[in-house]
Each structure stands twice: as C-alpha cells, then as structure tokens.
Protein backbone atom coordinates (compact mmCIF):
# COMPACT_ATOMS: atom_id res chain seq x y z
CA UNK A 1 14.13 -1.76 -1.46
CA UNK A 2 10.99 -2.78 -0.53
CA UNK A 3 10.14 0.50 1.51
CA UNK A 4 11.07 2.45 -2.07
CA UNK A 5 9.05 0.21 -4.29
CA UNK A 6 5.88 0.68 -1.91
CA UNK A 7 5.92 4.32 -1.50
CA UNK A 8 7.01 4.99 -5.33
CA UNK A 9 3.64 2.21 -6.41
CA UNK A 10 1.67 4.47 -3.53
CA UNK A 11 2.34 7.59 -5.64
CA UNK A 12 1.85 6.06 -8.82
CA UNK A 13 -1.83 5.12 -7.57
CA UNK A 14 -2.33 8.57 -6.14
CA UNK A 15 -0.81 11.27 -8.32
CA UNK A 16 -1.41 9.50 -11.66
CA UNK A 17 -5.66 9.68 -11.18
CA UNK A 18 -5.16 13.10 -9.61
CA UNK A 19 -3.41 14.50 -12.06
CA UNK A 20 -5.71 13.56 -15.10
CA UNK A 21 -7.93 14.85 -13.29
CA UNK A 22 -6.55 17.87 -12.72
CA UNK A 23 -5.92 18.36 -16.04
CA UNK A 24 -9.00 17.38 -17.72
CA UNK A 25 -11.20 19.64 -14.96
CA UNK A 26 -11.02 23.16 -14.60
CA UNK A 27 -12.81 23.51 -11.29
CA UNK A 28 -10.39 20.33 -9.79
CA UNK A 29 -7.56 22.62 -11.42
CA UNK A 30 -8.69 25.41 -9.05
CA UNK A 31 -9.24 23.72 -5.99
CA UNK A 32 -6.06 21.20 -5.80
CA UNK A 33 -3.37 23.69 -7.66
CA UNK A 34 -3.37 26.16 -4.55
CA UNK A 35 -2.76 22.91 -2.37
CA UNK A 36 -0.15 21.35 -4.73
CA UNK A 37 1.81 24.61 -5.21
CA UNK A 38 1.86 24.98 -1.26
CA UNK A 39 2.78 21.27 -0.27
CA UNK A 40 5.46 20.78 -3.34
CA UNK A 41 8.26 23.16 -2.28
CA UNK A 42 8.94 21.21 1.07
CA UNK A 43 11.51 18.80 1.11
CA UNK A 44 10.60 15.31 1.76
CA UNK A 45 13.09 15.46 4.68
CA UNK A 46 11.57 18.31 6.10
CA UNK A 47 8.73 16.43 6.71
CA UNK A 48 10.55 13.57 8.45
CA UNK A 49 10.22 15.09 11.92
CA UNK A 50 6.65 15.40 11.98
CA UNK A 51 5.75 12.29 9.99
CA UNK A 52 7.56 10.38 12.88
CA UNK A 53 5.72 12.09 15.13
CA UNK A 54 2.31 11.28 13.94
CA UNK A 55 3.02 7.19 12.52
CA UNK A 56 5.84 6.81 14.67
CA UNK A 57 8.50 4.15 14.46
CA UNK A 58 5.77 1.63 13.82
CA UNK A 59 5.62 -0.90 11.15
CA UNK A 60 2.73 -2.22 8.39
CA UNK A 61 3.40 -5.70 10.12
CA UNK A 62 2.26 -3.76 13.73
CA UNK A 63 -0.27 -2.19 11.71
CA UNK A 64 -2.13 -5.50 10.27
CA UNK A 65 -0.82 -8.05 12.43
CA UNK A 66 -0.65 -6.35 16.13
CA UNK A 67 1.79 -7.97 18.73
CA UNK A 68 2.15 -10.86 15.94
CA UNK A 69 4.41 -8.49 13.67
CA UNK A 70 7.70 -10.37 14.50
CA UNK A 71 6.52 -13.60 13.12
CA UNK A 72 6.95 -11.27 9.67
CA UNK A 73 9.87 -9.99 9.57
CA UNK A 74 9.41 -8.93 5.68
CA UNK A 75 6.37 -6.85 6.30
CA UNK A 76 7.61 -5.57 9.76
CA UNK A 77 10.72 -3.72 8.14
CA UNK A 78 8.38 -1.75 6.09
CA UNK A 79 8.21 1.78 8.26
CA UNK A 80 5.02 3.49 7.91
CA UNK A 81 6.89 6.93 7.77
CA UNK A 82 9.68 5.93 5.74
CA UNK A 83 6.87 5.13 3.26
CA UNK A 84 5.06 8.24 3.35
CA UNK A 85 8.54 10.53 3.18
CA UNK A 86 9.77 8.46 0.03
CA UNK A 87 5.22 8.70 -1.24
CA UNK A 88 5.53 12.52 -0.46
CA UNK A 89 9.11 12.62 -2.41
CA UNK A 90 7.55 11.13 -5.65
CA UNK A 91 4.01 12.27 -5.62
CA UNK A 92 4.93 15.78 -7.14
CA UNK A 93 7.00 15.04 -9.88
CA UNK A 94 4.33 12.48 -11.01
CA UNK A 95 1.52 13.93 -10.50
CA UNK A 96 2.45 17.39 -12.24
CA UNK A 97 4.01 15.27 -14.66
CA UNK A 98 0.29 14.32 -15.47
CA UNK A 99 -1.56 17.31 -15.29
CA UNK A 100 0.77 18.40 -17.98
C-alpha cells in the first residue's frame, strides 16, 4: 500500500507542474508533447524488465540507509522499481489530465 501511495504522490508532484506547464506554454507544448505521445502508449509492465534491470531489486531503505536497511523494515519493503512502474502507470493520465 505503501509502494502505491508513494509512486501515485511521485506522479502527482511530477505530472501536475508539467502539465500546467504544458498547457500554459506553447514552446513547452512543442518540446514535451513529441516525448509524452512516444513514452504514453507503453504499458507500465512493459517497462518492468528493464526498470529491474537498471534499480534492481533494491530498496529506498538500501538506498538511504546502506547495509543498515534491515533495522527498517517499513522503508526497506518499498522497491525502487515497483515505485517507478506504478509512477510511470499514473504519470500519463495525470499529467494529460492537466494540460487539458
């Protein structure tokens, strides 16, 4: 629950300021929309493969805390690329959401 709640509040700081600005800014219009309208079709599972690949099965707790992570268990559970799958799931629908 956690996991969701981080990566949905990620996206929510991200997409919301990108997306007024998007839609306020003609030349930000031009040079995000051909990146949005490439990234936006791919699954969030798609991306699983490669996101574990580049983050890993590692943890925010490894991440801030090192070989101390365990004494955290809370903040250990919480998978960097679970995070960014469920961030890259509910960045889109916000963000174009805004723009419009």
């Amino acid at each position: 629950m956690l996991r969701v709640l981080l990566g949905f509040g990620l996206a929510l700081l991200t997409a919301i300021p990108l997306g007024v600005l998007v839609g306020r800014c003609k030349v930000a219009r031009e040079l995000l929309s051909p990146l949005v309208e490439m990234g936006r079709p791919i699954s969030p599972m798609a991306w699983m493969p490669l996101v574990i690949v580049l983050f890993g099965f590692s943890s925010l707790g490894s991440l801030f805390y090192g070989t101390e992570a365990w004494r955290h268990p809370p903040i250990n559970r919480l998978q960097i690329a679970i995070i960014a799958v469920i961030w890259w799931g509910a960045f889109f629908p916000i963000f174009l959401n805004t723009v419009h």
